[in-house]
PDB file of N, CA and C in Angstrom:
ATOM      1  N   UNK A   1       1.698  14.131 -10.569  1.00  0.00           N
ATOM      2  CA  UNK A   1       1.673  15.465 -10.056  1.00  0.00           C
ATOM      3  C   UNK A   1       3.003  16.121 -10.410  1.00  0.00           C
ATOM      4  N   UNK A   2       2.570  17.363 -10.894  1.00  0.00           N
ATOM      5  CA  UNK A   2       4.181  18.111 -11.004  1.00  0.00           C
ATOM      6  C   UNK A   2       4.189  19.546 -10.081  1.00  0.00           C
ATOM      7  N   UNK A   3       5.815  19.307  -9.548  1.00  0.00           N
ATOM      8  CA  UNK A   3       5.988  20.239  -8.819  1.00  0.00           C
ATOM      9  C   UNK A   3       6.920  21.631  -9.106  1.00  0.00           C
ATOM     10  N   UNK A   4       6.574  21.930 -10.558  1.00  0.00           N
ATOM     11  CA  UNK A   4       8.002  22.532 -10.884  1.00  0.00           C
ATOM     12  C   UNK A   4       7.521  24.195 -10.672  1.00  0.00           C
ATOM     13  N   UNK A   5       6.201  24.626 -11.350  1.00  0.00           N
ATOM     14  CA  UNK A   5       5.860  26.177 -10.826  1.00  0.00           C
ATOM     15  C   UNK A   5       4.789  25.817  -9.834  1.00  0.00           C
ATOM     16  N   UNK A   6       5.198  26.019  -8.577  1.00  0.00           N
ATOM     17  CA  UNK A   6       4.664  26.176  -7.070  1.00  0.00           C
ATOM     18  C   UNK A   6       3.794  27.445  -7.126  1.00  0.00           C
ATOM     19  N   UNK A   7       2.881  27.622  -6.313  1.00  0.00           N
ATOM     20  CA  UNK A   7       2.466  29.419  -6.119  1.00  0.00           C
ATOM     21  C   UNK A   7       3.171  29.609  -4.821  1.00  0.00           C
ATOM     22  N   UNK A   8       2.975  30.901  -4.726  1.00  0.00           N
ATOM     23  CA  UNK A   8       3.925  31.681  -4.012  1.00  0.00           C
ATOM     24  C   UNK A   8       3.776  31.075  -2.352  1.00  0.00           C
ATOM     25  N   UNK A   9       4.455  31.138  -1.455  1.00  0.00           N
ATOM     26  CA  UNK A   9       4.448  30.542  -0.432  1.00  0.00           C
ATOM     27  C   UNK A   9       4.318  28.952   0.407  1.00  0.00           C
ATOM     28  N   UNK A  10       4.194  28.059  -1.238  1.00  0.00           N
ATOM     29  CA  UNK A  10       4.378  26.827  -1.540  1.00  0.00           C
ATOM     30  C   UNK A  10       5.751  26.384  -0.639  1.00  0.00           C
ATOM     31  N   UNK A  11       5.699  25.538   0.249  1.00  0.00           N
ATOM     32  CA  UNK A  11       6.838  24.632   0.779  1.00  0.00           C
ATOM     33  C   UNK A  11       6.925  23.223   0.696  1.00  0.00           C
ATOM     34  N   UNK A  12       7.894  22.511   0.045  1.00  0.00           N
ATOM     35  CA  UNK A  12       7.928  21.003  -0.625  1.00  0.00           C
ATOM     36  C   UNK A  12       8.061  20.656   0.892  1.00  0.00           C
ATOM     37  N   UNK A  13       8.949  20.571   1.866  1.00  0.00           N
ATOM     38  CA  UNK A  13       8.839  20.379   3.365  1.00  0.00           C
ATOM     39  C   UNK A  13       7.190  20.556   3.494  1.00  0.00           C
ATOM     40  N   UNK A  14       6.520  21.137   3.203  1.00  0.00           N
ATOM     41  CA  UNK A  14       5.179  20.939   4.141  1.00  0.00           C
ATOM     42  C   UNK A  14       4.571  20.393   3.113  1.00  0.00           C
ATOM     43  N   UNK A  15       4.445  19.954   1.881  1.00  0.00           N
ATOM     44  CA  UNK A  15       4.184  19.308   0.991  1.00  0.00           C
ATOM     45  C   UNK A  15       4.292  17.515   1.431  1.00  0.00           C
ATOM     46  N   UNK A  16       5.810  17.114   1.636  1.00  0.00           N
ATOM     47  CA  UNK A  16       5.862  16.339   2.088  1.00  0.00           C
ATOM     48  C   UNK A  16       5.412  15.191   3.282  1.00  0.00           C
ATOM     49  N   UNK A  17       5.012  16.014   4.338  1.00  0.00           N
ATOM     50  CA  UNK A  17       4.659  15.356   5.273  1.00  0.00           C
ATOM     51  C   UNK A  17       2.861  14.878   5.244  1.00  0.00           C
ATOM     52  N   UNK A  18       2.387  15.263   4.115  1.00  0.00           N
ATOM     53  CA  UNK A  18       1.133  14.801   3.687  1.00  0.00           C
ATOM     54  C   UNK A  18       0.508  13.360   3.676  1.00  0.00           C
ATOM     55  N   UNK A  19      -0.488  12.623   4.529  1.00  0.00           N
ATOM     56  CA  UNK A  19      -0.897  11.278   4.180  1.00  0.00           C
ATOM     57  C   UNK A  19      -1.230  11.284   3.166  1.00  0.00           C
ATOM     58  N   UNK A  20      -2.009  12.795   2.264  1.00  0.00           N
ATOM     59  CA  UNK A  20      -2.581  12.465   0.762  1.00  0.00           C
ATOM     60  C   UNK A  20      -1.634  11.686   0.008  1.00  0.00           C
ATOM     61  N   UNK A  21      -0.263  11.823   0.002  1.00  0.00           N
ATOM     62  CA  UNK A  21       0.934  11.387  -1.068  1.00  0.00           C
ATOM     63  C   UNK A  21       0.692   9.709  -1.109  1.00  0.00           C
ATOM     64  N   UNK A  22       0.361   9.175   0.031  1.00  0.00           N
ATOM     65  CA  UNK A  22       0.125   7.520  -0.220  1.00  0.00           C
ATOM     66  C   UNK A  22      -0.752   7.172  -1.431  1.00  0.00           C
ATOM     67  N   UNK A  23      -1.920   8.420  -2.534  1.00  0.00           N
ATOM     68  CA  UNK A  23      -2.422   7.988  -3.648  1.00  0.00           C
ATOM     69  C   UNK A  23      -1.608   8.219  -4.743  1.00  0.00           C
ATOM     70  N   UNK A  24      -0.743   9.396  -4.413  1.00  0.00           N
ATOM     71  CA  UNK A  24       0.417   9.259  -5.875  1.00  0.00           C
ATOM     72  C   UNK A  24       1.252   8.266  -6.421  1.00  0.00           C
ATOM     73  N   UNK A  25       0.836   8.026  -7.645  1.00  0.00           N
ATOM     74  CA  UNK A  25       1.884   7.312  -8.453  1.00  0.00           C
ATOM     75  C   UNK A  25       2.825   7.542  -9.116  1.00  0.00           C
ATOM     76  N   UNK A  26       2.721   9.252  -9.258  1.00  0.00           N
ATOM     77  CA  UNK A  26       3.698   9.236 -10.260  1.00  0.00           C
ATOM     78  C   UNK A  26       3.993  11.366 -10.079  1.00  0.00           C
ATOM     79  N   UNK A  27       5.326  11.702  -9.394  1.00  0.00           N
ATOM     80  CA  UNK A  27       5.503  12.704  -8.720  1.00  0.00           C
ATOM     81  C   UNK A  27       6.913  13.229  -9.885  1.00  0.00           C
ATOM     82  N   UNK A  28       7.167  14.562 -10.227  1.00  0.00           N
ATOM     83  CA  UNK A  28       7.993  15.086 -10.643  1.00  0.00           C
ATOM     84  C   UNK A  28       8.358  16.828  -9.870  1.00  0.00           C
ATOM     85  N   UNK A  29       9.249  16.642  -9.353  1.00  0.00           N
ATOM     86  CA  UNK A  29       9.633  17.971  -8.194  1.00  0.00           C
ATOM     87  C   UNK A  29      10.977  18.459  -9.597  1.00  0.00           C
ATOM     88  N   UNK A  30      10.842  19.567  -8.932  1.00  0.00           N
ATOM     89  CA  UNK A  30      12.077  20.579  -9.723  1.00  0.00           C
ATOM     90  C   UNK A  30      12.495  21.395  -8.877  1.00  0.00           C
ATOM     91  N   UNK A  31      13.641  21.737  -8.593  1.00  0.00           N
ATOM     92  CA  UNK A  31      14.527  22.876  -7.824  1.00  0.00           C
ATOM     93  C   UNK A  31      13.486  23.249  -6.243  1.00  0.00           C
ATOM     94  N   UNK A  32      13.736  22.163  -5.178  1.00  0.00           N
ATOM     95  CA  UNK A  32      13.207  22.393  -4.019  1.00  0.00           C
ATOM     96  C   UNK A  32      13.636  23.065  -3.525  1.00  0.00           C
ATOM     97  N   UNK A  33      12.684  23.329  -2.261  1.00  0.00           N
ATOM     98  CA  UNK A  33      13.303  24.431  -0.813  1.00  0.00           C
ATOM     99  C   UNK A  33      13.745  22.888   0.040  1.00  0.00           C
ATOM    100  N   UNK A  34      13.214  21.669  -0.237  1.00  0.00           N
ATOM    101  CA  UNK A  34      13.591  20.755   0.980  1.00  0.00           C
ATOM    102  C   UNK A  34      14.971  19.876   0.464  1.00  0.00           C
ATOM    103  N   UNK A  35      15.318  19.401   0.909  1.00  0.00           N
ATOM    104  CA  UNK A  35      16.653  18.767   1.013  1.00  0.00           C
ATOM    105  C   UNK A  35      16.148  17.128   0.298  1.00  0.00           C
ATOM    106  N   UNK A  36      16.721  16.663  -0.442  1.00  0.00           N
ATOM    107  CA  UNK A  36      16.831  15.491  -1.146  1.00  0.00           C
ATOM    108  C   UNK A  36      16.289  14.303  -0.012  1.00  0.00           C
ATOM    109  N   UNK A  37      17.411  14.595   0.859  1.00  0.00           N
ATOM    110  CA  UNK A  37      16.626  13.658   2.126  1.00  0.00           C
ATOM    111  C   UNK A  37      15.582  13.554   2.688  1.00  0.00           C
ATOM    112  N   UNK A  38      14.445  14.960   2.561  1.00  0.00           N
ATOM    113  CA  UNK A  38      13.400  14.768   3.298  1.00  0.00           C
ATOM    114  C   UNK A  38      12.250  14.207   1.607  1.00  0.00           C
ATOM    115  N   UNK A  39      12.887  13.725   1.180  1.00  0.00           N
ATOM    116  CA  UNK A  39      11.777  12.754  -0.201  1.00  0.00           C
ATOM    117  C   UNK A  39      12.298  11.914  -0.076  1.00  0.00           C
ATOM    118  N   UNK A  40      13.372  11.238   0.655  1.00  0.00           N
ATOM    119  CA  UNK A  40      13.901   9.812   0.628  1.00  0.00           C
ATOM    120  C   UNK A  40      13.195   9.148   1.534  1.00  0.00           C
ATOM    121  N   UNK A  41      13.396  10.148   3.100  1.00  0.00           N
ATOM    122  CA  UNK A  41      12.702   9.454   4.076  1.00  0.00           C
ATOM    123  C   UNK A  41      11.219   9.424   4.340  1.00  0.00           C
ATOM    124  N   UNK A  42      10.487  10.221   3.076  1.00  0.00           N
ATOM    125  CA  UNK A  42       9.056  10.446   3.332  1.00  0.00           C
ATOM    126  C   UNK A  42       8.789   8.945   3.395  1.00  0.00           C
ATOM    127  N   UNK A  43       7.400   8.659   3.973  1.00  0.00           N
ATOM    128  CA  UNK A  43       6.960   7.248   4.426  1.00  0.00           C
ATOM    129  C   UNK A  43       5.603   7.012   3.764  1.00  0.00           C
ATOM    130  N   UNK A  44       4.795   8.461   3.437  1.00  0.00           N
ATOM    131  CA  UNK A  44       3.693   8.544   2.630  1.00  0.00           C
ATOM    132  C   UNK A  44       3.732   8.072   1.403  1.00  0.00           C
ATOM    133  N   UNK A  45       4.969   7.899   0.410  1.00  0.00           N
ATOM    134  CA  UNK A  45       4.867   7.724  -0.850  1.00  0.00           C
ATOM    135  C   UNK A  45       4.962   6.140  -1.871  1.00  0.00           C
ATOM    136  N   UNK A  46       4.011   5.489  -0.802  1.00  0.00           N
ATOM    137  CA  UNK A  46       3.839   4.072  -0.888  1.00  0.00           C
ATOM    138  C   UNK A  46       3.236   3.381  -2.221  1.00  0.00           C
ATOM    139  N   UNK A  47       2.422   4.473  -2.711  1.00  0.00           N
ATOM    140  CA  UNK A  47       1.949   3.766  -4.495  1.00  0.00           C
ATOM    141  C   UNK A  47       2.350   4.505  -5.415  1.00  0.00           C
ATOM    142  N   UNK A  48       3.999   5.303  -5.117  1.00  0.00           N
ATOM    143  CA  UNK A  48       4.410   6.198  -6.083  1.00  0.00           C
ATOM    144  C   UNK A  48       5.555   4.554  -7.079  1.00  0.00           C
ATOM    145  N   UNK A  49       4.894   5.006  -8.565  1.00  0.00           N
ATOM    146  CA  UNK A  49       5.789   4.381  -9.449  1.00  0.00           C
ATOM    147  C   UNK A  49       6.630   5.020  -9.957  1.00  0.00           C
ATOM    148  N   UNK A  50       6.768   6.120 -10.263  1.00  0.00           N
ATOM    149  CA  UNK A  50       7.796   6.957 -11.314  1.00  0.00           C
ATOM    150  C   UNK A  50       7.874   8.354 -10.068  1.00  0.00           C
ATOM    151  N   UNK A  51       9.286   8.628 -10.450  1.00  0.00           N
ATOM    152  CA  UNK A  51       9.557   9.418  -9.716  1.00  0.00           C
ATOM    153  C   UNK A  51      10.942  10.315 -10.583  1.00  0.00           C
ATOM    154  N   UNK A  52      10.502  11.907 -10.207  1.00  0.00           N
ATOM    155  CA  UNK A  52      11.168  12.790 -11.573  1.00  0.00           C
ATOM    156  C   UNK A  52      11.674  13.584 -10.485  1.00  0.00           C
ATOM    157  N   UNK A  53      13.079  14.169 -10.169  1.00  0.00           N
ATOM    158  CA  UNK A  53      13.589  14.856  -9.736  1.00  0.00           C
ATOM    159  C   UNK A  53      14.681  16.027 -10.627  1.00  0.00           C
ATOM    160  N   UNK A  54      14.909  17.228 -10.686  1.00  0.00           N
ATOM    161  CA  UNK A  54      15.485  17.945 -11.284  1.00  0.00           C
ATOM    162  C   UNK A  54      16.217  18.948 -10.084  1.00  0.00           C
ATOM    163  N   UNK A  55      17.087  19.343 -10.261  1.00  0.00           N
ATOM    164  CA  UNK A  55      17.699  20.128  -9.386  1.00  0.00           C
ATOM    165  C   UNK A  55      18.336  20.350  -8.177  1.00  0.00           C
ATOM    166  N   UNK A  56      18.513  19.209  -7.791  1.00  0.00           N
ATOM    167  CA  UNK A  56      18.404  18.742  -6.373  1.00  0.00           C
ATOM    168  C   UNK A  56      19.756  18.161  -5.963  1.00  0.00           C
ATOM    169  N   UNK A  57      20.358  18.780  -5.207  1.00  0.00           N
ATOM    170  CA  UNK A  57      21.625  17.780  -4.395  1.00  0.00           C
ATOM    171  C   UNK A  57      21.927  16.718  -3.710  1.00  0.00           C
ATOM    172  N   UNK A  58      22.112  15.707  -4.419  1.00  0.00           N
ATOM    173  CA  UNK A  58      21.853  14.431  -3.621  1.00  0.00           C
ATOM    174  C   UNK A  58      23.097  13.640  -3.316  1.00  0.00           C
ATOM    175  N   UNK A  59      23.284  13.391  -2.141  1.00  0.00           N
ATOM    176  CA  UNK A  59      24.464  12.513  -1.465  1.00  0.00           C
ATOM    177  C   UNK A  59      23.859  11.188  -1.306  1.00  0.00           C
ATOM    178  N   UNK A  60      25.389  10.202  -1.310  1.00  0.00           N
ATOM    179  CA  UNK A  60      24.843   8.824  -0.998  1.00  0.00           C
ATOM    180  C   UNK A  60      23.950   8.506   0.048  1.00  0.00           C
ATOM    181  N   UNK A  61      24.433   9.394   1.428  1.00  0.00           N
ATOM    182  CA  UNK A  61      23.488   8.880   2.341  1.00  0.00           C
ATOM    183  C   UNK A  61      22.011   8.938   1.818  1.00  0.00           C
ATOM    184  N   UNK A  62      21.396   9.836   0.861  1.00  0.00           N
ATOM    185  CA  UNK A  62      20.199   9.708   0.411  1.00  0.00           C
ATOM    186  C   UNK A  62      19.622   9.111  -0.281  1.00  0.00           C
ATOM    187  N   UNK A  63      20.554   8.475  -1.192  1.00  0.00           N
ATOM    188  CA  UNK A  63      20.343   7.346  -1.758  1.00  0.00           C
ATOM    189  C   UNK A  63      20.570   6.030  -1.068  1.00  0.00           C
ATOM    190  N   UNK A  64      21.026   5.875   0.339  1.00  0.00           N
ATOM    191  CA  UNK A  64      20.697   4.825   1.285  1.00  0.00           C
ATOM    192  C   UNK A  64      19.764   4.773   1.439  1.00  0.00           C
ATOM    193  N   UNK A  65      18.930   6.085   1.912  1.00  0.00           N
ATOM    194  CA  UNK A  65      18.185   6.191   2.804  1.00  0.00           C
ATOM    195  C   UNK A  65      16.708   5.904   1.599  1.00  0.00           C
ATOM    196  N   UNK A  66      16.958   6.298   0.550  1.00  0.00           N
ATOM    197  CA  UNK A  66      15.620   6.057  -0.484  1.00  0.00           C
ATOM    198  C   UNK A  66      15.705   4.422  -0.378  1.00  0.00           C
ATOM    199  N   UNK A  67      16.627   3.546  -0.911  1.00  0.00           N
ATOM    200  CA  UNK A  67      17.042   2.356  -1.229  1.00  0.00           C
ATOM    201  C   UNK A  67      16.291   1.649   0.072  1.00  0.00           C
ATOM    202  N   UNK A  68      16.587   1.972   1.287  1.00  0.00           N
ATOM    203  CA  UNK A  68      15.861   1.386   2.411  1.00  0.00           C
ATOM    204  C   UNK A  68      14.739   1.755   3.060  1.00  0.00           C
ATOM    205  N   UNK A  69      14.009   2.606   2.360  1.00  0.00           N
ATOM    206  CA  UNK A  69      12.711   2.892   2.840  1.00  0.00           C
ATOM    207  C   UNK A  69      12.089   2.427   2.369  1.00  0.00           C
ATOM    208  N   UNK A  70      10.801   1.496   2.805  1.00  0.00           N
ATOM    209  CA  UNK A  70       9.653   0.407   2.116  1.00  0.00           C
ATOM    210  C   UNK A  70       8.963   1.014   1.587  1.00  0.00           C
ATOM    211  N   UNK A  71       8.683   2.318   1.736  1.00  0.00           N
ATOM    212  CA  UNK A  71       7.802   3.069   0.863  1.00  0.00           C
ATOM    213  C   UNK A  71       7.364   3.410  -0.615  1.00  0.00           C
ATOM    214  N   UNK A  72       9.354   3.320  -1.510  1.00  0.00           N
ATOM    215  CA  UNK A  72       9.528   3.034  -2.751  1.00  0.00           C
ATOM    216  C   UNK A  72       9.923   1.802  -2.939  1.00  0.00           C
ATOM    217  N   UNK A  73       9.126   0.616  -2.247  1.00  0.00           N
ATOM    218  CA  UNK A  73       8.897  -0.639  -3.083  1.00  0.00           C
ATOM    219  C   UNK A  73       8.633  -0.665  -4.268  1.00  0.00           C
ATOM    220  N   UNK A  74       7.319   0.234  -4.522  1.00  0.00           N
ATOM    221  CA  UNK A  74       6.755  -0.092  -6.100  1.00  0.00           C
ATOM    222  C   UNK A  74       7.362   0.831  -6.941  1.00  0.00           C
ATOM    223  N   UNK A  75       8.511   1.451  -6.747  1.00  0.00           N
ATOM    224  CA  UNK A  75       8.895   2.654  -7.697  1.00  0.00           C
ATOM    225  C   UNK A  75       9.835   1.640  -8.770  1.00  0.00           C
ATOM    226  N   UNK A  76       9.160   2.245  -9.809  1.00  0.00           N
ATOM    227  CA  UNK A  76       9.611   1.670 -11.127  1.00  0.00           C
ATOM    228  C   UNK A  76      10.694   2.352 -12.204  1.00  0.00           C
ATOM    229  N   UNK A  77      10.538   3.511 -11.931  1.00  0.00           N
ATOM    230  CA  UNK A  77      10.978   4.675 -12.530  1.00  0.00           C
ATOM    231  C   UNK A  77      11.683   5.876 -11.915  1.00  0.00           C
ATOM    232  N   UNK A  78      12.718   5.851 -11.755  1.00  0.00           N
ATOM    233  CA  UNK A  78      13.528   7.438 -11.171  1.00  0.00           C
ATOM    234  C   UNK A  78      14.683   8.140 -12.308  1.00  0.00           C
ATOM    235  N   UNK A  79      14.231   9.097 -11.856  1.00  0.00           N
ATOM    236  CA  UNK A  79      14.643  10.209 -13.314  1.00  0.00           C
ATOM    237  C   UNK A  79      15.325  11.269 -12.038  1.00  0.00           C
ATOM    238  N   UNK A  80      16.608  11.553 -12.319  1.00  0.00           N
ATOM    239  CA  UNK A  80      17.875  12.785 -11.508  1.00  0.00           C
ATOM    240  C   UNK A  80      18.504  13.232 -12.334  1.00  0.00           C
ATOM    241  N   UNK A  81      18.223  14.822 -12.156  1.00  0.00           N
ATOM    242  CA  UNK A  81      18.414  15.466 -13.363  1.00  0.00           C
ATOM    243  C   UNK A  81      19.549  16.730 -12.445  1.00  0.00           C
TER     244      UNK A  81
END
């Protein structure tokens, strides 16, 4: 799934909190409204393998917080652009 042209009133925050995301495997976001952290701590994104980020401000704590969430067990692939 790519998230880079949204339609209008599109929010990655309400995007996120979706059970659908537990079938994605393979997600690419570009220049969010949500904060780096709220895709670290999502809990839905359990059969995501590849994962594409562009634009996005990311601090260590978010990269704790991805690193220790069981959710990206199977992630094979991360792309920070």
């Amino acid at each position: 799934m790519f998230l880079f042209h949204q339609p209008q009133g599109f929010r990655h925050s309400t995007f996120l909190v979706g059970y659908e995301l537990r079938r994605l495997r393979k997600l690419s976001m570009g220049f969010c409204d949500a904060p780096f952290s709220a895709l670290a701590a999502c809990p839905h994104l359990t059969q995501l393998r590849e994962l594409w980020v562009r634009g996005s401000t990311i601090t260590d704590g978010d990269v704790t917080t991805m690193l220790a969430n069981p959710a990206f067990a199977r992630l094979r692939r991360l792309g920070l652009h």
